[in-house]
PDB file of N, CA and C in Angstrom:
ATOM      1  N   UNK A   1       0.832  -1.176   0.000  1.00  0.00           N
ATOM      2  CA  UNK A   1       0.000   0.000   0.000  1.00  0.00           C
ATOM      3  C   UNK A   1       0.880   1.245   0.000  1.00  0.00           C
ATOM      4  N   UNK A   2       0.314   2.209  -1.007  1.00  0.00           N
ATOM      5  CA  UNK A   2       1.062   3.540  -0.940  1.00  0.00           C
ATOM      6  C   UNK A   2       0.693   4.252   0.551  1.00  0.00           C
ATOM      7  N   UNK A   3       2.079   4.770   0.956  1.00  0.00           N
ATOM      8  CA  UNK A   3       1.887   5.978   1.952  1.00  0.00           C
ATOM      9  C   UNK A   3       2.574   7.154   1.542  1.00  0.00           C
ATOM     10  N   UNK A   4       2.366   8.405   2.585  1.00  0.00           N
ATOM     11  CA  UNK A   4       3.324   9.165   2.187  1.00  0.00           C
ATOM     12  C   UNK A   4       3.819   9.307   2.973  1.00  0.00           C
ATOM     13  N   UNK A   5       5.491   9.987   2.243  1.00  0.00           N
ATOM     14  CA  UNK A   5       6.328   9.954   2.946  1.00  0.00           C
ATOM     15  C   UNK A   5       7.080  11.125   3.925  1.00  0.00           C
ATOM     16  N   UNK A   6       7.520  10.926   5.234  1.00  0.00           N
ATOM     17  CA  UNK A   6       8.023  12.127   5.919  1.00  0.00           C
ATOM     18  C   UNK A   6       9.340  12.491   5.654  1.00  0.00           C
ATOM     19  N   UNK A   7       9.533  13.637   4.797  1.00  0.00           N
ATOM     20  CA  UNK A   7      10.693  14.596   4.328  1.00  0.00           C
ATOM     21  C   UNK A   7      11.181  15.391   5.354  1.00  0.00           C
ATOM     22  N   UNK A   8      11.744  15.901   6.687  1.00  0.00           N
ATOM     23  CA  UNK A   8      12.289  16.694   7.519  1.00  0.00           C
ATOM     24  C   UNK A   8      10.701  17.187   8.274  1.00  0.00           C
ATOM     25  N   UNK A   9       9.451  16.153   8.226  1.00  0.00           N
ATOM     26  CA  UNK A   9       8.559  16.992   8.969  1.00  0.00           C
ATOM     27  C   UNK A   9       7.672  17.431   7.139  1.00  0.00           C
ATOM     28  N   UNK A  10       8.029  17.155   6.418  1.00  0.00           N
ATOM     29  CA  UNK A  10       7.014  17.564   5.069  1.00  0.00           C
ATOM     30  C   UNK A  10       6.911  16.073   4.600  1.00  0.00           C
ATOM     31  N   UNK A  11       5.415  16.061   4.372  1.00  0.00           N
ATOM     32  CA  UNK A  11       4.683  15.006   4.295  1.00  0.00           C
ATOM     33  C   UNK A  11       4.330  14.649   2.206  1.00  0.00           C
ATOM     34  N   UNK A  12       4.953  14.205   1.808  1.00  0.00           N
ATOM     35  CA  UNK A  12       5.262  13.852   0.144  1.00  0.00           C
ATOM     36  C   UNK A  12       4.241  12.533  -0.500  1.00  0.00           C
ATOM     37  N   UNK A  13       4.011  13.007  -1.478  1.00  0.00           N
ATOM     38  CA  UNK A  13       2.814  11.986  -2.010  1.00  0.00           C
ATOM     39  C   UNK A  13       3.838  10.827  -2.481  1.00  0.00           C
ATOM     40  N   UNK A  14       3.537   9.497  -2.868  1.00  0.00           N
ATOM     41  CA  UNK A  14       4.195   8.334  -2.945  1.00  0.00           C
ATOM     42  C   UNK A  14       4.756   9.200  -4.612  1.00  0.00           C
ATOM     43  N   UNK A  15       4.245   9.360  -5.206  1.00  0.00           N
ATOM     44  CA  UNK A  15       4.468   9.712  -6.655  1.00  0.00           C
ATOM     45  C   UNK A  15       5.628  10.327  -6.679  1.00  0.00           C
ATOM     46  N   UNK A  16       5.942  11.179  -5.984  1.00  0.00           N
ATOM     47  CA  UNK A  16       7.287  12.337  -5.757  1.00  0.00           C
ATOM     48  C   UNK A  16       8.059  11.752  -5.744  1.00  0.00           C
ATOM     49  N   UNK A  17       8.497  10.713  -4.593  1.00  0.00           N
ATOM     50  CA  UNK A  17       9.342  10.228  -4.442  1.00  0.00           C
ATOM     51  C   UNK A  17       9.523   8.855  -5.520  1.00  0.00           C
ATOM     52  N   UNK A  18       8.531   8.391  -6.541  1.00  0.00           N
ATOM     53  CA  UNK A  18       8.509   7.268  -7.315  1.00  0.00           C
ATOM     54  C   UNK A  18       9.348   8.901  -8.660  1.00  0.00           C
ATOM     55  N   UNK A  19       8.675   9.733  -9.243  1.00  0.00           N
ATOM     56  CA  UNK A  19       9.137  10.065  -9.677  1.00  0.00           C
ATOM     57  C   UNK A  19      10.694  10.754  -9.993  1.00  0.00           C
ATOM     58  N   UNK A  20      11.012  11.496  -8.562  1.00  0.00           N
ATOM     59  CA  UNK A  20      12.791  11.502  -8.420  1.00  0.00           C
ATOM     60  C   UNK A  20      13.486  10.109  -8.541  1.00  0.00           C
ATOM     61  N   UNK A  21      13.219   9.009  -8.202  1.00  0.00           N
ATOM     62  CA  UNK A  21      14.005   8.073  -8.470  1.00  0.00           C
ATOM     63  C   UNK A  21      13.584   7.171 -10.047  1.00  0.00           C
ATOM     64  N   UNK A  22      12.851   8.056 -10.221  1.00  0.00           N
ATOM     65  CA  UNK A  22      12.845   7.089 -11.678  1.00  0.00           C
ATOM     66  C   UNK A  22      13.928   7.905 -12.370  1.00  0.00           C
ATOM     67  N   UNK A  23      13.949   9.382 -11.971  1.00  0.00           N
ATOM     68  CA  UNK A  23      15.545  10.111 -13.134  1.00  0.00           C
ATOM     69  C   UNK A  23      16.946   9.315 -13.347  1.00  0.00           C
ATOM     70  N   UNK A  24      17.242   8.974 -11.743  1.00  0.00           N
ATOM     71  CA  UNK A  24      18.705   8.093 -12.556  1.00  0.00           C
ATOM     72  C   UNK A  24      18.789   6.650 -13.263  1.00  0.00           C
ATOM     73  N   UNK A  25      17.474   6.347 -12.883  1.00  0.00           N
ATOM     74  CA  UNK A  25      17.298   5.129 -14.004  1.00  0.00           C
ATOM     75  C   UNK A  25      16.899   5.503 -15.404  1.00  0.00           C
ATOM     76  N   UNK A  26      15.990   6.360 -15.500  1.00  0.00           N
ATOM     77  CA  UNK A  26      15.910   6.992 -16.946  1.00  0.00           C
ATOM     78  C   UNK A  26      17.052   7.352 -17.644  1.00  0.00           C
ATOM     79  N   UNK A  27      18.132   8.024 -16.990  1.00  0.00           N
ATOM     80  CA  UNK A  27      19.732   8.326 -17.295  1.00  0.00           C
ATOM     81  C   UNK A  27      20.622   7.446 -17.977  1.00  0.00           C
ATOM     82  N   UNK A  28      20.383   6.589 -16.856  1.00  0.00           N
ATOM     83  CA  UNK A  28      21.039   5.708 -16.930  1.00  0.00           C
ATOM     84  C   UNK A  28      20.690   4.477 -17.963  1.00  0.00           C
ATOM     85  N   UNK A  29      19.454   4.111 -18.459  1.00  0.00           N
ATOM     86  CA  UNK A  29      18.975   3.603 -19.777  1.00  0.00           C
ATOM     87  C   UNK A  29      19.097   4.334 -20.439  1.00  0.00           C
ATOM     88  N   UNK A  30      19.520   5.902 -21.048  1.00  0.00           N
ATOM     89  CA  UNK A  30      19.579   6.317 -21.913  1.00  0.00           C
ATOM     90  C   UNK A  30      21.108   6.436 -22.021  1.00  0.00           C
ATOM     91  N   UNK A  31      21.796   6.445 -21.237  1.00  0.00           N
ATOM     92  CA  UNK A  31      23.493   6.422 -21.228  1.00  0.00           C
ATOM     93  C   UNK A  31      23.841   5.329 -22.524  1.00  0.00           C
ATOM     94  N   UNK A  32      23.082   3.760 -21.693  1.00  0.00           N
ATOM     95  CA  UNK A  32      23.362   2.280 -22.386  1.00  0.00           C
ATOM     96  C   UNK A  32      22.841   2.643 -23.721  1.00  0.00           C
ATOM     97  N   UNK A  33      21.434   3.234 -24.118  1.00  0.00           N
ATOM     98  CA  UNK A  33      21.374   3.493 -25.336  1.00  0.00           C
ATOM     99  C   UNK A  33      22.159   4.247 -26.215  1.00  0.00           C
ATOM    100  N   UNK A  34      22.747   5.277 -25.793  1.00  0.00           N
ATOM    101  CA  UNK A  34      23.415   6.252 -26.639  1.00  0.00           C
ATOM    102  C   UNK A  34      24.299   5.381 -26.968  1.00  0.00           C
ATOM    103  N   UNK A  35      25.506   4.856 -25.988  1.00  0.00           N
ATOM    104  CA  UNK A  35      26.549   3.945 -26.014  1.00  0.00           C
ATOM    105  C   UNK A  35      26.406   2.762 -27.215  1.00  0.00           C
ATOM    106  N   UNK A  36      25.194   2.097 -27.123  1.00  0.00           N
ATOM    107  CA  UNK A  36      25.103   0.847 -27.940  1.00  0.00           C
ATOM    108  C   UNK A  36      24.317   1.565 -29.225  1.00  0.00           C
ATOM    109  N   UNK A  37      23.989   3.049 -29.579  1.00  0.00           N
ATOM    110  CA  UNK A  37      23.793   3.368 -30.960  1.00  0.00           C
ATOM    111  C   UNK A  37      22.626   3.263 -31.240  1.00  0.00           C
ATOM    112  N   UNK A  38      21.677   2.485 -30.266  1.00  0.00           N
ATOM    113  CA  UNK A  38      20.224   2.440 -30.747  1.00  0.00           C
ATOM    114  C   UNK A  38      19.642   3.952 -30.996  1.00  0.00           C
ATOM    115  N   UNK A  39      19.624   4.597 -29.955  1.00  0.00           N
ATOM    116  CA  UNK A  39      18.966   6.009 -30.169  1.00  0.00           C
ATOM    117  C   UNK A  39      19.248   6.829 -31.724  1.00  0.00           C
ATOM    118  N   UNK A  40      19.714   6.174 -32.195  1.00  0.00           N
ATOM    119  CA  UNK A  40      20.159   6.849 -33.739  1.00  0.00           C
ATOM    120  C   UNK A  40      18.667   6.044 -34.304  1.00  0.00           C
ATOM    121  N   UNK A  41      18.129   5.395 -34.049  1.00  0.00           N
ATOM    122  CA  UNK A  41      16.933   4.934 -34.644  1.00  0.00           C
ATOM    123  C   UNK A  41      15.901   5.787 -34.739  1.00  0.00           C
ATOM    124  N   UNK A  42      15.948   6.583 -33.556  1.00  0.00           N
ATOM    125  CA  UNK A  42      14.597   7.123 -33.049  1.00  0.00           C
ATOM    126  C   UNK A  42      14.741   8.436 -33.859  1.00  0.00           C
ATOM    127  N   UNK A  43      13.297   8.758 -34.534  1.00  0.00           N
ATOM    128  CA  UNK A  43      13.021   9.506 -35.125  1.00  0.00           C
ATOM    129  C   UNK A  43      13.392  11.397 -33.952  1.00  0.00           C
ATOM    130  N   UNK A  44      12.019  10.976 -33.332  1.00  0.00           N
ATOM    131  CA  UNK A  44      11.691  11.714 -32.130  1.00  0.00           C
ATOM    132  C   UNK A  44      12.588  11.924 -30.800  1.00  0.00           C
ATOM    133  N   UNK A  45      13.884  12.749 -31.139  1.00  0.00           N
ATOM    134  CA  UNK A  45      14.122  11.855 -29.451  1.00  0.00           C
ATOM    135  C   UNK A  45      13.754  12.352 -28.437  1.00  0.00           C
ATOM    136  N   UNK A  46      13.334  14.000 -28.078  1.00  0.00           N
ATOM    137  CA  UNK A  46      12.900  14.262 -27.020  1.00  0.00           C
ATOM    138  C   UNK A  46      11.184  13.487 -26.594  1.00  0.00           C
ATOM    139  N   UNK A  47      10.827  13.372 -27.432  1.00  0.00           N
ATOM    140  CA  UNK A  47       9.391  12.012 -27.485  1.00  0.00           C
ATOM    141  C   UNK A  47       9.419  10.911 -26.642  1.00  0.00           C
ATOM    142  N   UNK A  48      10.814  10.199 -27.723  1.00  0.00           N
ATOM    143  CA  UNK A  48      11.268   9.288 -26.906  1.00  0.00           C
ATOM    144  C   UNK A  48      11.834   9.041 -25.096  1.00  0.00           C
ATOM    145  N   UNK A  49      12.594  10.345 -25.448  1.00  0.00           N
ATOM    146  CA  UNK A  49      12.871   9.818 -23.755  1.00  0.00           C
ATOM    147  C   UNK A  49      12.137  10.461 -22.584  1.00  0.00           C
ATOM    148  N   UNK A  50      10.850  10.765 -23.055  1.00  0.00           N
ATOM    149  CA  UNK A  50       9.798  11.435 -22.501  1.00  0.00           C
ATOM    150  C   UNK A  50       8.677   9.940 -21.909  1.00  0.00           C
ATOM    151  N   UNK A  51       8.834   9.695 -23.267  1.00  0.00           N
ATOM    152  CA  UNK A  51       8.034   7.977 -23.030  1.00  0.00           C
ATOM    153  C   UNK A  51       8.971   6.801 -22.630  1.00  0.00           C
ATOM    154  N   UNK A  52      10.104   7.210 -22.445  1.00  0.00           N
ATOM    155  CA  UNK A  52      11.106   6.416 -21.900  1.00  0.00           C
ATOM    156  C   UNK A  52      11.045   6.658 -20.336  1.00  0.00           C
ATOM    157  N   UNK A  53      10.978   7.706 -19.764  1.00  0.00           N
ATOM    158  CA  UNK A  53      10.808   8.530 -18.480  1.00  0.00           C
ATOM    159  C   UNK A  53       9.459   7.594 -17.601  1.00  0.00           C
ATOM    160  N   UNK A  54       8.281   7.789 -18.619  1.00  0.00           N
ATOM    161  CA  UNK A  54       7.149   7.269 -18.308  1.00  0.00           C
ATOM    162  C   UNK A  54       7.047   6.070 -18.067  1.00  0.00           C
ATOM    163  N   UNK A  55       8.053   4.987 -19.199  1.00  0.00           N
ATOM    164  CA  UNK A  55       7.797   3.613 -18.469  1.00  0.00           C
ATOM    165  C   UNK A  55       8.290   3.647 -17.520  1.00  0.00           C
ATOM    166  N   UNK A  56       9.328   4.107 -17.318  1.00  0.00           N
ATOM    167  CA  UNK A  56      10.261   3.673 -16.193  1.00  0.00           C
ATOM    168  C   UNK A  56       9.548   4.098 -14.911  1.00  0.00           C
ATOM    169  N   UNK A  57       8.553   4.880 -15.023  1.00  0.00           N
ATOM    170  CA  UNK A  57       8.309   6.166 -13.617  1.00  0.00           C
ATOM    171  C   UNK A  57       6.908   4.741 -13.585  1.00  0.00           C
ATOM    172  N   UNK A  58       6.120   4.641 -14.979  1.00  0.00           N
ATOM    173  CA  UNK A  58       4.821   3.331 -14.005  1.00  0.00           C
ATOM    174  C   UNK A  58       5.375   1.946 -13.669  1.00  0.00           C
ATOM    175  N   UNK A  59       6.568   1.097 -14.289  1.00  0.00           N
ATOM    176  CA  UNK A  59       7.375  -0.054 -13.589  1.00  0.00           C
ATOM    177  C   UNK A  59       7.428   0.242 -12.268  1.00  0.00           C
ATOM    178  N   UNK A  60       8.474   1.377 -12.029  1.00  0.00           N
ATOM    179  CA  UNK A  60       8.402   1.158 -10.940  1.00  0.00           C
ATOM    180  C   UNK A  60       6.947   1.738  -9.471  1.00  0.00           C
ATOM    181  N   UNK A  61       6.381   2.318 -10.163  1.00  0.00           N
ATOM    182  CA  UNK A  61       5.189   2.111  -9.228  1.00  0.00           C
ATOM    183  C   UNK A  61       4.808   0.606  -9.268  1.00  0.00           C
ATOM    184  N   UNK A  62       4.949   0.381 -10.161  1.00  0.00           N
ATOM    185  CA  UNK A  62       3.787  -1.132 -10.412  1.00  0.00           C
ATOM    186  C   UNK A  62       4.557  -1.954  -9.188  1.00  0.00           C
ATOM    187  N   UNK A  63       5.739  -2.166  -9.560  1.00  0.00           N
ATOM    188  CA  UNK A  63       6.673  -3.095  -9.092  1.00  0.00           C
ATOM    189  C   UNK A  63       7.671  -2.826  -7.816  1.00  0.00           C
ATOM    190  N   UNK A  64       7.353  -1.685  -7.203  1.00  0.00           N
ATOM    191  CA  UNK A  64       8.365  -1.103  -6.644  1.00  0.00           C
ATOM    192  C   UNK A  64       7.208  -1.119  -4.955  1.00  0.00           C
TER     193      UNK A  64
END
């Protein structure tokens, strides 16, 4: 079950904190992509790593 969370006495919706930690994984899958050349595929890339952002931010709700 989602709660929220206590920041120094500030009380944070589960999402906040699902969303800051989805950035260095988003980073960090886009690092491996640049590296291995796929992203040269993508038409769109600010699109892409917009909807790249997004899976990563509902996985880990789902799963997290």
């Amino acid at each position: 079950m989602l709660t929220e969370f206590n920041f120094f006495g500030v009380f944070m919706a589960p999402i906040v904190v699902y969303a800051i930690a989805a950035l260095p994984v988003t980073m960090l899958i886009r690092f491996l992509l640049w590296w291995s050349g796929i992203m040269k595929w993508f038409w769109h890339l600010a699109l892409f790593e917009v909807a790249l952002y997004t899976c990563v931010l509902c996985l880990m709700i789902l799963y997290v």
